[in-house]
Protein backbone atom coordinates (compact mmCIF):
# COMPACT_ATOMS: atom_id res chain seq x y z
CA UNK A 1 0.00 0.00 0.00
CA UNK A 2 3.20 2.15 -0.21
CA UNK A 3 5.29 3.88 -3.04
CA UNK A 4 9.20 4.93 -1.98
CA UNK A 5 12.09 6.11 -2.80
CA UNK A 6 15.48 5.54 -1.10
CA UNK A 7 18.98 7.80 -2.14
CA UNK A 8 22.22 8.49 -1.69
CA UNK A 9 23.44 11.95 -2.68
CA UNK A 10 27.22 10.94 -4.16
CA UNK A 11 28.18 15.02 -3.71
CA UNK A 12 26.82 15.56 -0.14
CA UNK A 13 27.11 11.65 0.94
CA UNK A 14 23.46 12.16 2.45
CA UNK A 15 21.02 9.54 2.30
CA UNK A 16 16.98 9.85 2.13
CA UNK A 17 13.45 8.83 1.78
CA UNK A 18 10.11 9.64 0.53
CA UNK A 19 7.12 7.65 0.59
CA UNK A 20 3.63 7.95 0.41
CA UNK A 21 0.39 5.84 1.57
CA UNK A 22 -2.92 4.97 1.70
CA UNK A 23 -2.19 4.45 6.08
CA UNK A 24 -2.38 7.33 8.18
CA UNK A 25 1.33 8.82 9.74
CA UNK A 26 3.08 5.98 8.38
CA UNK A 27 6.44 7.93 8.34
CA UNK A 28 8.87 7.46 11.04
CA UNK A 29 7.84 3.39 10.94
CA UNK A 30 8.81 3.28 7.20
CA UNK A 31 11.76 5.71 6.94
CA UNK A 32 15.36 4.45 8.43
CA UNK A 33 18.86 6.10 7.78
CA UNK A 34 21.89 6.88 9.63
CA UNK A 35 24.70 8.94 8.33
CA UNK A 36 27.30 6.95 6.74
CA UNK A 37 25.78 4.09 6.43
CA UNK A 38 22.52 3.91 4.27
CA UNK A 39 18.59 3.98 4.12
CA UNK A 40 16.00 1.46 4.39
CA UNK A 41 12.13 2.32 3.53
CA UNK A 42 10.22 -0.47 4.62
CA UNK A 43 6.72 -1.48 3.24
CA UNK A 44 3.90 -3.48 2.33
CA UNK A 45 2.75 -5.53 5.19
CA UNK A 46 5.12 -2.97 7.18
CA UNK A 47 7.62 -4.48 9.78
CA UNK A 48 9.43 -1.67 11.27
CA UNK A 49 12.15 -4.05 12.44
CA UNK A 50 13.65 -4.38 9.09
CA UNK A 51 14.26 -1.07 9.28
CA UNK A 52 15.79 -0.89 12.75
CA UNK A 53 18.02 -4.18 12.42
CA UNK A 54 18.74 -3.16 8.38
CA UNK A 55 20.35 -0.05 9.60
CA UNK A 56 22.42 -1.87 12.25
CA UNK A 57 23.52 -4.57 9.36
CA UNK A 58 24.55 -1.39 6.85
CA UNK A 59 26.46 0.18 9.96
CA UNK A 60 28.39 -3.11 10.65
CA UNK A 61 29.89 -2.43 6.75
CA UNK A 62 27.27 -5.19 5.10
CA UNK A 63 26.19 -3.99 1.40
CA UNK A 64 22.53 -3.66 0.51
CA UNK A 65 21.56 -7.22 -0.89
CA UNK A 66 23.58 -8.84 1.93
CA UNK A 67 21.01 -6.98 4.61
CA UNK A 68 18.29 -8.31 2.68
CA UNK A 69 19.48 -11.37 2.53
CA UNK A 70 19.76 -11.50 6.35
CA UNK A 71 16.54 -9.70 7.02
CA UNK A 72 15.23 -12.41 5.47
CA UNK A 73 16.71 -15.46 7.86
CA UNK A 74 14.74 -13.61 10.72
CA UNK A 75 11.14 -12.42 9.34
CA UNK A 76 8.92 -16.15 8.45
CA UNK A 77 6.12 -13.69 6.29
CA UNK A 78 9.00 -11.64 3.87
CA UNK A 79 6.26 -12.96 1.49
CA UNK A 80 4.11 -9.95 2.55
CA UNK A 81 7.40 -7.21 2.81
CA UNK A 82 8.60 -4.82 0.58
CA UNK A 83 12.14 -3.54 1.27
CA UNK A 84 14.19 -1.19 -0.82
CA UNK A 85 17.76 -0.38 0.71
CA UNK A 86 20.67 1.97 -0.37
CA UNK A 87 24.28 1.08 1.22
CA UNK A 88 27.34 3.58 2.26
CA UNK A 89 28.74 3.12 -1.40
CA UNK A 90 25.63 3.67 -2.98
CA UNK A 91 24.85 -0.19 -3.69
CA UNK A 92 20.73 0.16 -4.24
CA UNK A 93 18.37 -3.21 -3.41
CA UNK A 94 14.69 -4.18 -3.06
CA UNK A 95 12.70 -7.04 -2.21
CA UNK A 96 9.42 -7.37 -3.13
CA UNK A 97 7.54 -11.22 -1.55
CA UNK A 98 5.54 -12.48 -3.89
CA UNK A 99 2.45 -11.72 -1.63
CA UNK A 100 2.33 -7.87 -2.35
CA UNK A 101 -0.62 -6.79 -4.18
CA UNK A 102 -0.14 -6.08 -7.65
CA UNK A 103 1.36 -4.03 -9.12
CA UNK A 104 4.29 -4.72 -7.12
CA UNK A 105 7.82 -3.95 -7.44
CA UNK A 106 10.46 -1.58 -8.24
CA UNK A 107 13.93 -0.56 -9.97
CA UNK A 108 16.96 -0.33 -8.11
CA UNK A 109 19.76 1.89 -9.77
CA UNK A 110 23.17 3.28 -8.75
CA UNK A 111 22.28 5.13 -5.84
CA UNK A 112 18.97 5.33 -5.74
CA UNK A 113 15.95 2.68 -6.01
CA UNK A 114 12.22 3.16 -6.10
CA UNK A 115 9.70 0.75 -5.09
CA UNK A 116 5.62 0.32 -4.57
CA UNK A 117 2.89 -2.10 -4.20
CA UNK A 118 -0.96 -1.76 -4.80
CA UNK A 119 0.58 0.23 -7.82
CA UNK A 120 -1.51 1.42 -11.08
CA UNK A 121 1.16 -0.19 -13.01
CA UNK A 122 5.18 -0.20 -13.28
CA UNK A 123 4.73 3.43 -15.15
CA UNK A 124 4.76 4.76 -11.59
CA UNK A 125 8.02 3.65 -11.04
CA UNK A 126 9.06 4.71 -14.40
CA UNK A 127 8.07 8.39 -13.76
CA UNK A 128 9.34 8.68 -10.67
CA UNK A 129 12.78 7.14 -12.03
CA UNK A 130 12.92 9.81 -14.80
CA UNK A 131 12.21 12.70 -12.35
CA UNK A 132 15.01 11.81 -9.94
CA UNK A 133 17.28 11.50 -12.58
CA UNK A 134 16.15 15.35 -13.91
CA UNK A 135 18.44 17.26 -11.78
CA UNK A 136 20.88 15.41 -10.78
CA UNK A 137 22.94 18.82 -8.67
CA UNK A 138 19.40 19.72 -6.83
CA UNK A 139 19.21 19.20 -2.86
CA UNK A 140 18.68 15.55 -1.78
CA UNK A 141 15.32 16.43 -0.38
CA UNK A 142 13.97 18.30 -3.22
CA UNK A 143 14.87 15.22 -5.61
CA UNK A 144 13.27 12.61 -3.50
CA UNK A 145 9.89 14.77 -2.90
CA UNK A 146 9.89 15.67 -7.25
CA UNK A 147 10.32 12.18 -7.72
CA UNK A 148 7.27 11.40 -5.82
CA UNK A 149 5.14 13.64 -7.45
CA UNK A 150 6.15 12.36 -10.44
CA UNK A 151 5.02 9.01 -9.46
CA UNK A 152 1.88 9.95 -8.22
CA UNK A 153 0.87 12.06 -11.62
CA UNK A 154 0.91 8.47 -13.28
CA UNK A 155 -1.75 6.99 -10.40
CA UNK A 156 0.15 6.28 -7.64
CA UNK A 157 -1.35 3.86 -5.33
CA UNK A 158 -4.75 2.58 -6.32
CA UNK A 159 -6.03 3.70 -2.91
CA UNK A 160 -6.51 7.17 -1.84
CA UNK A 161 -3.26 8.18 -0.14
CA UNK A 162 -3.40 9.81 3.02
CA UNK A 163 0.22 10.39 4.41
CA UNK A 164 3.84 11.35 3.36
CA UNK A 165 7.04 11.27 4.66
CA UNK A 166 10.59 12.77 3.69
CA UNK A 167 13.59 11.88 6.12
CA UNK A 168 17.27 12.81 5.01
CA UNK A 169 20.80 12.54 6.92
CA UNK A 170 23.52 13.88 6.48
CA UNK A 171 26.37 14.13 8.74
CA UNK A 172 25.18 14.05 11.95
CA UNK A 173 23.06 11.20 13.70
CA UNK A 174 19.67 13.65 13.81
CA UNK A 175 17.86 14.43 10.50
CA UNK A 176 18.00 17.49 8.37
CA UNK A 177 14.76 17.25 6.82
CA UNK A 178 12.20 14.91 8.60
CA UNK A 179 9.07 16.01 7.17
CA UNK A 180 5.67 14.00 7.96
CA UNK A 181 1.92 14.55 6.66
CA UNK A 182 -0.08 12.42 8.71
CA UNK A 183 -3.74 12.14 7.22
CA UNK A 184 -4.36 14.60 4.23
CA UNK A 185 -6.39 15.08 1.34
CA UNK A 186 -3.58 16.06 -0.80
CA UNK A 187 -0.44 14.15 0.81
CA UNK A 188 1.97 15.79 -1.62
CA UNK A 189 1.19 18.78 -2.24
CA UNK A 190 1.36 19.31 1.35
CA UNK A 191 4.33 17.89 1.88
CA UNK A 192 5.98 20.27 -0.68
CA UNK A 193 4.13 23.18 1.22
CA UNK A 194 5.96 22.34 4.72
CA UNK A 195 9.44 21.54 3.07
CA UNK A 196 8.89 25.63 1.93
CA UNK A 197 8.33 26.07 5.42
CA UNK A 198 10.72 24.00 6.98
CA UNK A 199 13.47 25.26 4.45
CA UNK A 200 12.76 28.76 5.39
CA UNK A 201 12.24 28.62 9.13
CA UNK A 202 13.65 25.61 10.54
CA UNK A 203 16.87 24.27 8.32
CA UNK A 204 18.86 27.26 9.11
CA UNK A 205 18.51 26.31 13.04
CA UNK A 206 19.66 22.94 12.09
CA UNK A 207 22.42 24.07 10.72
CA UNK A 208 23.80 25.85 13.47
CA UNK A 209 23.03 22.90 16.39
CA UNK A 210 25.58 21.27 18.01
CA UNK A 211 27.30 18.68 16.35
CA UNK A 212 29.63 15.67 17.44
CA UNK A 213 32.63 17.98 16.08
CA UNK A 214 31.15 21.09 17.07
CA UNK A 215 28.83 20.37 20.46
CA UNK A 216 28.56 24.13 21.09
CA UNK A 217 26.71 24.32 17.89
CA UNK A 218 27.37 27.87 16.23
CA UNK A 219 26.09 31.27 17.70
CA UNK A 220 25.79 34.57 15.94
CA UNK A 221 25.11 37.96 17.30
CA UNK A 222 22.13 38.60 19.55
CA UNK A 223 22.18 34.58 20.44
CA UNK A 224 21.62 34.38 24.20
């Protein structure tokens, strides 16, 4: 019931996801990353533990089809999962059980892959492919949530989404963008209206928060 996209950015070394759903406030139980290490979106019959163990496999130095393939020792109903998974070196990988409804599946590319089940057809993923690939020098964020749209112009999910999610790392272990429409109407649209928001009004207080190299964070004049 999901469509995703997971990324590495190759010039910032940031890694994201964007998804959207016919659940309500499905994002922080689908979206996983940690910088310097990968991204897992985690789907379908959605078990958030693949997420939570997947990043732990990426940060002990295992590539993306190797997490899968150990995800996969531990869960006995991958039949009903859809995983896609981006690794520190940009290594994309998806699973998709044969017990996702149709139209299931995805396309995994150098750094990026894009996955979906309960689809209109594989022209979603198509779209959404194309899109990502448009402007390749654009902010991480602003890629994943285009890409999105994109899919959803071709029909999406054949169920009326409801919620949408962007998370992105970058250096540090809390998220620059971590944006989350829990039960809407029009899922992406708002979720392009609060990353206007959040870019004007929030990211440039995340910037200057402490950081493991910095923990003063930085200060400027009039800072109390």
């Amino acid at each position: 019931m999901t469509f995703s996209i997971v990324a590495r950015c190759p010039r910032t070394g940031e890694f994201g996801i964007a998804a959207i759903t016919a659940l309500p406030a499905v994002g922080k139980l689908l979206t996983h990353a940690a910088p310097g290490a990968g991204a897992i979106a985690t789907q379908a019959r959605l078990n958030p533990y693949l997420g939570i163990d997947g990043i732990r496999l990426l940060q002990s130095g295992m590539w993306a089809d190797e997490v899968i393939e150990a995800l996969r020792q531990h869960d006995p109903r991958m039949d009903r999962r859809q995983l896609g998974v981006i690794d520190r070196d940009g290594r994309a990988a998806i699973w998709t059980g044969e017990g996702c409804k149709p139209w299931a599946g995805g396309q995994a590319h150098r750094d990026f892959c894009v996955q979906g089940n309960r689809l209109e057809g594989p022209q979603v993923i198509e779209h959404a492919v194309q899109a990502f690939r448009e402007k390749p020098n654009a902010p991480l964020v602003e890629r994943l949530i285009h890409a999105l749209a994109a899919g959803m112009a071709e029909g999406g999910d054949r169920k009326e989404e409801r919620s949408s999610t962007v998370y992105v790392v970058a250096s540090e272990e809390y998220p620059l963008w971590d944006i989350r429409v829990d039960d809407h109407d029009d899922p992406v649209g708002e979720l392009m209206r609060l990353h206007s928001v959040f870019a004007e009004k929030l990211l440039p207080h995340i910037r200057r928060m402490a950081t493991r190299a910095n923990p003063a964070g930085i200060f400027e004049d009039g800072d109390v």
